[in-house]
N, C-alpha and C. Protein backbone atom coordinates (compact mmCIF):
# COMPACT_ATOMS: atom_id res chain seq x y z
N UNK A 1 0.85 -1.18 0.00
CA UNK A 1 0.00 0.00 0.00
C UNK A 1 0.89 1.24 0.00
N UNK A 2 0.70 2.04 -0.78
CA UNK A 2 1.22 3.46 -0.95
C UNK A 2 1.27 4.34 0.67
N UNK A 3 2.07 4.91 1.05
CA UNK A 3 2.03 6.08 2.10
C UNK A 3 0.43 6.82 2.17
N UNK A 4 0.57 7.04 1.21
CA UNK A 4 -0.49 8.43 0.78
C UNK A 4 -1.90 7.65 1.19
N UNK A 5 -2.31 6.47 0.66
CA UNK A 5 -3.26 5.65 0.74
C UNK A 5 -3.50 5.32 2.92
N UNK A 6 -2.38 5.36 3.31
CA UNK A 6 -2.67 4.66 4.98
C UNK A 6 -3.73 5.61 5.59
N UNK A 7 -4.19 5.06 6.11
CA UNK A 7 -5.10 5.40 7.09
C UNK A 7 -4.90 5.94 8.05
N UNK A 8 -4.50 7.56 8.49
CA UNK A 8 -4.20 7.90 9.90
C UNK A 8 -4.48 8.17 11.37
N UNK A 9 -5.96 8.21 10.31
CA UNK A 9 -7.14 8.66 11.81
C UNK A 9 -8.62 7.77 11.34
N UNK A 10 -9.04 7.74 12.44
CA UNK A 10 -10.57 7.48 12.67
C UNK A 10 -11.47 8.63 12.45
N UNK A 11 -12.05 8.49 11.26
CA UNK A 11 -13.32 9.55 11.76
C UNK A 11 -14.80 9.17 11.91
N UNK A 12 -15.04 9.76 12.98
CA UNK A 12 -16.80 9.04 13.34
C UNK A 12 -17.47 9.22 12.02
N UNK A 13 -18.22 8.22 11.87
CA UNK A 13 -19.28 7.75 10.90
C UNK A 13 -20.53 8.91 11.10
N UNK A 14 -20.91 8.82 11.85
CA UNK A 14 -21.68 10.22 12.08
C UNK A 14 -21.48 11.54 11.20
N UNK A 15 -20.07 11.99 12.06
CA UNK A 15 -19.54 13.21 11.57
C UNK A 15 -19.42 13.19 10.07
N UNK A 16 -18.96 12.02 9.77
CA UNK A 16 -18.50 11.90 8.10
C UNK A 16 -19.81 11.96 7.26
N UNK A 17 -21.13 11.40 8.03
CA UNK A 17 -22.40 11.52 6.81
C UNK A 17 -22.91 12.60 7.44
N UNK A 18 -23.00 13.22 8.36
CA UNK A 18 -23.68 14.72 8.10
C UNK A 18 -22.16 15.63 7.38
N UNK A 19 -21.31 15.40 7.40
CA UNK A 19 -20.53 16.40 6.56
C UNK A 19 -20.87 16.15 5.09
N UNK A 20 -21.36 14.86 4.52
CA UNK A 20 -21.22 14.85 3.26
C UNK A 20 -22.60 15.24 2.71
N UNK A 21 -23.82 14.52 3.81
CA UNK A 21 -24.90 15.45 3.55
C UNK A 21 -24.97 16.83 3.04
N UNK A 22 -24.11 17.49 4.06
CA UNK A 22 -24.16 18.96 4.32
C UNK A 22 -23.78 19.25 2.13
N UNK A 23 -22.83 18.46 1.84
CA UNK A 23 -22.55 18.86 0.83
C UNK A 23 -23.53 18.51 -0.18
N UNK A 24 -24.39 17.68 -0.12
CA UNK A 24 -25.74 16.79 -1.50
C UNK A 24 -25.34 16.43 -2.07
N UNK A 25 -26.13 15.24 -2.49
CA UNK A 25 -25.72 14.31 -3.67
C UNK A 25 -25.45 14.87 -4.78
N UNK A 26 -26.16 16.17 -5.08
CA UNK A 26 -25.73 16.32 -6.51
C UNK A 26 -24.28 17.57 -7.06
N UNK A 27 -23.47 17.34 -5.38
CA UNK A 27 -22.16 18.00 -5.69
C UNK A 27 -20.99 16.40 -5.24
N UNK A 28 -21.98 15.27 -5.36
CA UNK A 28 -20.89 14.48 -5.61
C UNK A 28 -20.65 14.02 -6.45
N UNK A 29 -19.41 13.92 -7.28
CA UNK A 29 -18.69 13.44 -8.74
C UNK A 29 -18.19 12.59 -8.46
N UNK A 30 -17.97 11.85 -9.66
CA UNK A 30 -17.07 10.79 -10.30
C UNK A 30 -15.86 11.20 -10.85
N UNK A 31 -14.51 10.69 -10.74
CA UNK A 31 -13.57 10.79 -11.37
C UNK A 31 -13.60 9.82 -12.51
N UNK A 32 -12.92 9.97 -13.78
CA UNK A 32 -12.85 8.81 -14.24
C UNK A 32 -12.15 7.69 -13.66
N UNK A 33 -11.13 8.08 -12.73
CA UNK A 33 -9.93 7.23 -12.59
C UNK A 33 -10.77 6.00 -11.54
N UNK A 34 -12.52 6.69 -11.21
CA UNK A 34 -13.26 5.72 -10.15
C UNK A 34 -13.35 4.26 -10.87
N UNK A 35 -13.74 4.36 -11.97
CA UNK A 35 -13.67 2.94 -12.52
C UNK A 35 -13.17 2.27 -13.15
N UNK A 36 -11.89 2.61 -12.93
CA UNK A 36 -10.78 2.10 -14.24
C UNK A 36 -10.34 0.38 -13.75
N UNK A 37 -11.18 0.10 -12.60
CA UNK A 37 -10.40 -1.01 -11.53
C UNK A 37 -11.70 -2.06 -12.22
N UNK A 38 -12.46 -1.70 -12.67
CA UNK A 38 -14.03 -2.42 -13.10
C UNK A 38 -13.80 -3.34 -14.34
N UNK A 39 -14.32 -4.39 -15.12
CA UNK A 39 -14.67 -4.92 -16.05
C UNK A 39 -15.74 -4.23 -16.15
N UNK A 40 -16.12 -4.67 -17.75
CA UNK A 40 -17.25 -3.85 -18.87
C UNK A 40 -18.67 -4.23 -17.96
N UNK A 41 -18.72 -5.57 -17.56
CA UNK A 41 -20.14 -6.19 -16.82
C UNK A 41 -20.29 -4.97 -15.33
N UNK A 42 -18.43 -4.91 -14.64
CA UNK A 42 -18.92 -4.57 -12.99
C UNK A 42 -19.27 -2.70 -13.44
N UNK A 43 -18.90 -2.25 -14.72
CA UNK A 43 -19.04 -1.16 -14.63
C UNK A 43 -21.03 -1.07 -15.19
N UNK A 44 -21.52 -2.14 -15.30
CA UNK A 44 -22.97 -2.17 -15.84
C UNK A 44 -23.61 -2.01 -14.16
N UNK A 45 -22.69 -2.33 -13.29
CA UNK A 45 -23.73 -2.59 -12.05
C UNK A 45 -23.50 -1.62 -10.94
N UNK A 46 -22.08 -1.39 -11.36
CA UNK A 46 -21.32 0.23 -10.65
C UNK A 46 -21.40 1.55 -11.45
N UNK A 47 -22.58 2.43 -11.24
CA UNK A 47 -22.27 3.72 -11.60
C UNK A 47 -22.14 5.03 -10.75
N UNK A 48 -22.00 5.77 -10.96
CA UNK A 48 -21.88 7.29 -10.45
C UNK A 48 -23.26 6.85 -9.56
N UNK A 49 -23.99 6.66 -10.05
CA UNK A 49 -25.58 6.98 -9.30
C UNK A 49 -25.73 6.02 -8.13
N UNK A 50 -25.24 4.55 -8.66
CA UNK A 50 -25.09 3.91 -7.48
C UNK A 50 -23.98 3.91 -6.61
N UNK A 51 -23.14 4.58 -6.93
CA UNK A 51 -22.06 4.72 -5.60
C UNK A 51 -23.03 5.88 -4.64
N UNK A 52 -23.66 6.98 -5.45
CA UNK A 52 -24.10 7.95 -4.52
C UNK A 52 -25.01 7.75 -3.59
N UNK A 53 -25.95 6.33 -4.24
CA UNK A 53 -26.61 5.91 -3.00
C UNK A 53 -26.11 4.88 -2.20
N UNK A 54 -25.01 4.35 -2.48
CA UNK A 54 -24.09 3.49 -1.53
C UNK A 54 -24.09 4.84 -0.09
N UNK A 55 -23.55 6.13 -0.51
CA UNK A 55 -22.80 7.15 0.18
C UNK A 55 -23.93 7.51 0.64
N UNK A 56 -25.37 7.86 0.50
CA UNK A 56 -26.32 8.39 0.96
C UNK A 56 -27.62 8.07 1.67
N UNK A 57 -27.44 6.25 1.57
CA UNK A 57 -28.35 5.59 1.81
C UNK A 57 -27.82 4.38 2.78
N UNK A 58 -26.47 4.06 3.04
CA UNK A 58 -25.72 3.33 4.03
C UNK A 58 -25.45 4.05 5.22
N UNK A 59 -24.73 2.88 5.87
CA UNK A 59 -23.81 3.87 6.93
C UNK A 59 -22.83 2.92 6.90
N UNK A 60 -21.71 3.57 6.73
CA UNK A 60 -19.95 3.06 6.62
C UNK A 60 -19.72 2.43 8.40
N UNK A 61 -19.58 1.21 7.84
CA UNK A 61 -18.48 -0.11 8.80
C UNK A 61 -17.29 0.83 9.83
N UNK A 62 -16.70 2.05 8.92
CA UNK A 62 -15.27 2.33 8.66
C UNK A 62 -15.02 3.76 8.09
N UNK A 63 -14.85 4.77 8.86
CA UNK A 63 -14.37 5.63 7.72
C UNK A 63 -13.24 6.38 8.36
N UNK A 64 -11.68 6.31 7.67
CA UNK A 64 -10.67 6.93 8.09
C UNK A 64 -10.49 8.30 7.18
N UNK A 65 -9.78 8.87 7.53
CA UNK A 65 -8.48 10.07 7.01
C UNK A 65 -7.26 9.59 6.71
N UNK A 66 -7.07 9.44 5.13
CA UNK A 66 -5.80 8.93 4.49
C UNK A 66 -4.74 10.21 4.98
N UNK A 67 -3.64 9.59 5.12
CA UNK A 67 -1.99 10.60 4.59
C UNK A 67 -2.31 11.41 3.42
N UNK A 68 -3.16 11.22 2.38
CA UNK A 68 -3.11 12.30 1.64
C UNK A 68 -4.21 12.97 1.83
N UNK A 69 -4.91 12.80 2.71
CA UNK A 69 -5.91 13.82 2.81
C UNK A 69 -7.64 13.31 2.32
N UNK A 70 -7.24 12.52 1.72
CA UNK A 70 -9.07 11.59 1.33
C UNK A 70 -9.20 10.95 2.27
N UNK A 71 -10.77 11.00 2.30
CA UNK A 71 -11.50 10.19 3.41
C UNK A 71 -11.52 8.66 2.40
N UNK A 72 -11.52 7.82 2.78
CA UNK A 72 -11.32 6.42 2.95
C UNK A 72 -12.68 5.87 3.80
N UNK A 73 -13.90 5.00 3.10
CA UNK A 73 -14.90 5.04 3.68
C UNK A 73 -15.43 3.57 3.15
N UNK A 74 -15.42 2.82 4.03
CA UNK A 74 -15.91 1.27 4.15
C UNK A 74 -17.26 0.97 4.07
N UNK A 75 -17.48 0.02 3.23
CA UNK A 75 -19.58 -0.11 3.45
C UNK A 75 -19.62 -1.58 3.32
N UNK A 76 -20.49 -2.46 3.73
CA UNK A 76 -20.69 -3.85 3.89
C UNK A 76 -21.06 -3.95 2.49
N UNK A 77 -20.89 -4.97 1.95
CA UNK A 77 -21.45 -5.32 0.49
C UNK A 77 -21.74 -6.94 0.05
N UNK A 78 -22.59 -7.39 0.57
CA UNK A 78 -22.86 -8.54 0.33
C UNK A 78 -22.25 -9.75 1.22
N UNK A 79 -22.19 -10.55 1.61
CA UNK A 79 -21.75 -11.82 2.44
C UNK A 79 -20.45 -11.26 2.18
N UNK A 80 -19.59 -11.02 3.36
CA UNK A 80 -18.11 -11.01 3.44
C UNK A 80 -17.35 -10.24 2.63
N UNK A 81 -17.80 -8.87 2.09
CA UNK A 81 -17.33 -8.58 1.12
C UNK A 81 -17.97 -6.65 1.65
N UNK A 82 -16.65 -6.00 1.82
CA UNK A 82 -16.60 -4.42 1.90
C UNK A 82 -16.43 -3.61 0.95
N UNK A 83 -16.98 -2.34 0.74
CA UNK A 83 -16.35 -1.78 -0.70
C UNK A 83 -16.09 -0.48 -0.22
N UNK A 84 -14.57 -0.16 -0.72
CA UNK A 84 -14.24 0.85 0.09
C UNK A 84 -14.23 2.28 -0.89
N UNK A 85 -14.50 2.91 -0.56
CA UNK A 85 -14.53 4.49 -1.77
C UNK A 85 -13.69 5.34 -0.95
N UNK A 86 -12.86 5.96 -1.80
CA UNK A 86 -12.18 6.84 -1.42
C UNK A 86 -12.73 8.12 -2.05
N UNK A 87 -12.46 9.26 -1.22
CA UNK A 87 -13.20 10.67 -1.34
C UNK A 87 -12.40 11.65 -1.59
N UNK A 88 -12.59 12.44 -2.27
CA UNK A 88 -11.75 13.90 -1.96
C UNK A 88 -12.77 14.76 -1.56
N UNK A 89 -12.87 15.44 -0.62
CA UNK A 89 -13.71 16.47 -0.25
C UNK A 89 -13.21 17.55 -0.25
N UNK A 90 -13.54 18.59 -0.35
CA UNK A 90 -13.32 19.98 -1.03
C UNK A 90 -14.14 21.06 -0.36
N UNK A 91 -13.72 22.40 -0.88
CA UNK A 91 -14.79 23.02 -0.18
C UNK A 91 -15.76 23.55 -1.68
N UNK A 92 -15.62 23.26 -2.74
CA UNK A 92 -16.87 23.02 -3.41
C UNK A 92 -17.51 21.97 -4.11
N UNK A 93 -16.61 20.42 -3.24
CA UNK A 93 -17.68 19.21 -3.62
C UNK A 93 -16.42 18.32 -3.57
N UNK A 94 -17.58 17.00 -3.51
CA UNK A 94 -16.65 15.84 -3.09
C UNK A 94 -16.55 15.04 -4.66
N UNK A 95 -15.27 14.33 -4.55
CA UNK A 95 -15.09 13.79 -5.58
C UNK A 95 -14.72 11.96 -5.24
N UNK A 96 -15.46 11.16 -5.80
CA UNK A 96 -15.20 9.81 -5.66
C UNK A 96 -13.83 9.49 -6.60
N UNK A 97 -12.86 9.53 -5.88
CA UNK A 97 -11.46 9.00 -6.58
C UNK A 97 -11.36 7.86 -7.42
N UNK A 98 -11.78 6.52 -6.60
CA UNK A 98 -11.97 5.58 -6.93
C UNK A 98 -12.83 4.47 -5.36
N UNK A 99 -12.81 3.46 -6.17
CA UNK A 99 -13.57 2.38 -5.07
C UNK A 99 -13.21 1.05 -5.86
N UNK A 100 -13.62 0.22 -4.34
CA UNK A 100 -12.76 -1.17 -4.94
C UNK A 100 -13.64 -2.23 -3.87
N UNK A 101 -13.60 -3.02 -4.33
CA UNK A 101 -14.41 -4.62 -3.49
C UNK A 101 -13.47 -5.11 -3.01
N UNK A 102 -13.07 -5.27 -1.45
CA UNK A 102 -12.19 -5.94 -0.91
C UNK A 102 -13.30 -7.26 0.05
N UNK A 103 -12.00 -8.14 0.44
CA UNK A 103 -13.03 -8.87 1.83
C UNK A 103 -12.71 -8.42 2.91
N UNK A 104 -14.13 -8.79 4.20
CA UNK A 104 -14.13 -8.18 5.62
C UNK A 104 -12.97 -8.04 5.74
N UNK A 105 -11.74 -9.51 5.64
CA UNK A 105 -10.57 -9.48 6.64
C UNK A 105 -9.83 -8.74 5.96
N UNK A 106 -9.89 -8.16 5.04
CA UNK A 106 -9.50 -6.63 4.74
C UNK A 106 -9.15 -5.47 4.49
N UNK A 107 -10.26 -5.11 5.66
CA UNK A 107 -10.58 -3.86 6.62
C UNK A 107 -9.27 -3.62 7.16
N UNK A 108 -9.01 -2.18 7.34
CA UNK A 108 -7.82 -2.05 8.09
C UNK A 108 -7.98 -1.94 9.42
N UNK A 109 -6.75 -2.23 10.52
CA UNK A 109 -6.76 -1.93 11.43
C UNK A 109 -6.41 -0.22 11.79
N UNK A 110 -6.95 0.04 12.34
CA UNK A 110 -6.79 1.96 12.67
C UNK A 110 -6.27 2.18 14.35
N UNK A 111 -4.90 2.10 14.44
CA UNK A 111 -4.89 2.11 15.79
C UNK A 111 -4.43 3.27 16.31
């Protein structure tokens, strides 16, 4: 794992969905670079629209503060299986970097 990528802090799950609230779904973007990790089928079942209700309609397992400054945000996804999105938040909107399907065991430890 890259420096930039570690996880340095914990941030309450709380704090993290009323902050992103505060911002609305419709100032959250897609990068392209979000689905470059996808096949042609996972990008039929992963879009912009459904990550936003992953982000707006869950509540994250997990959500840290990377070394570079993105929030890093965990969601349960099916039997044994987490999907983690990474964020850039901004002060005029959040941007989904990318996201990826890992399993439970994982999850990072945040100590």
């Amino acid at each position: 794992m890259l420096d930039g990528n570690r996880i340095r802090e914990r941030v309450d799950s709380a704090e993290f969905i009323g902050r992103l609230k505060a911002y609305g779904r419709d100032n959250v973007t897609c990068t392209s670079h979000a689905f470059f990790r996808l096949s042609r089928k996972q990008r039929k079942i992963f879009t912009c629209e459904s990550i936003r209700d992953i982000l707006f309609n869950e509540v994250p397992v997990l959500v840290g503060l990377q070394e570079n400054g993105c929030h890093a945000a965990f969601y349960k996804h099916k039997s044994h299986r987490i999907i983690r999105i990474i964020l850039d938040m901004k002060a005029d909107g959040v941007s989904v970097v990318t996201f990826y399907v890992i399993e439970e065991r994982q999850l990072p430890v945040i100590k």
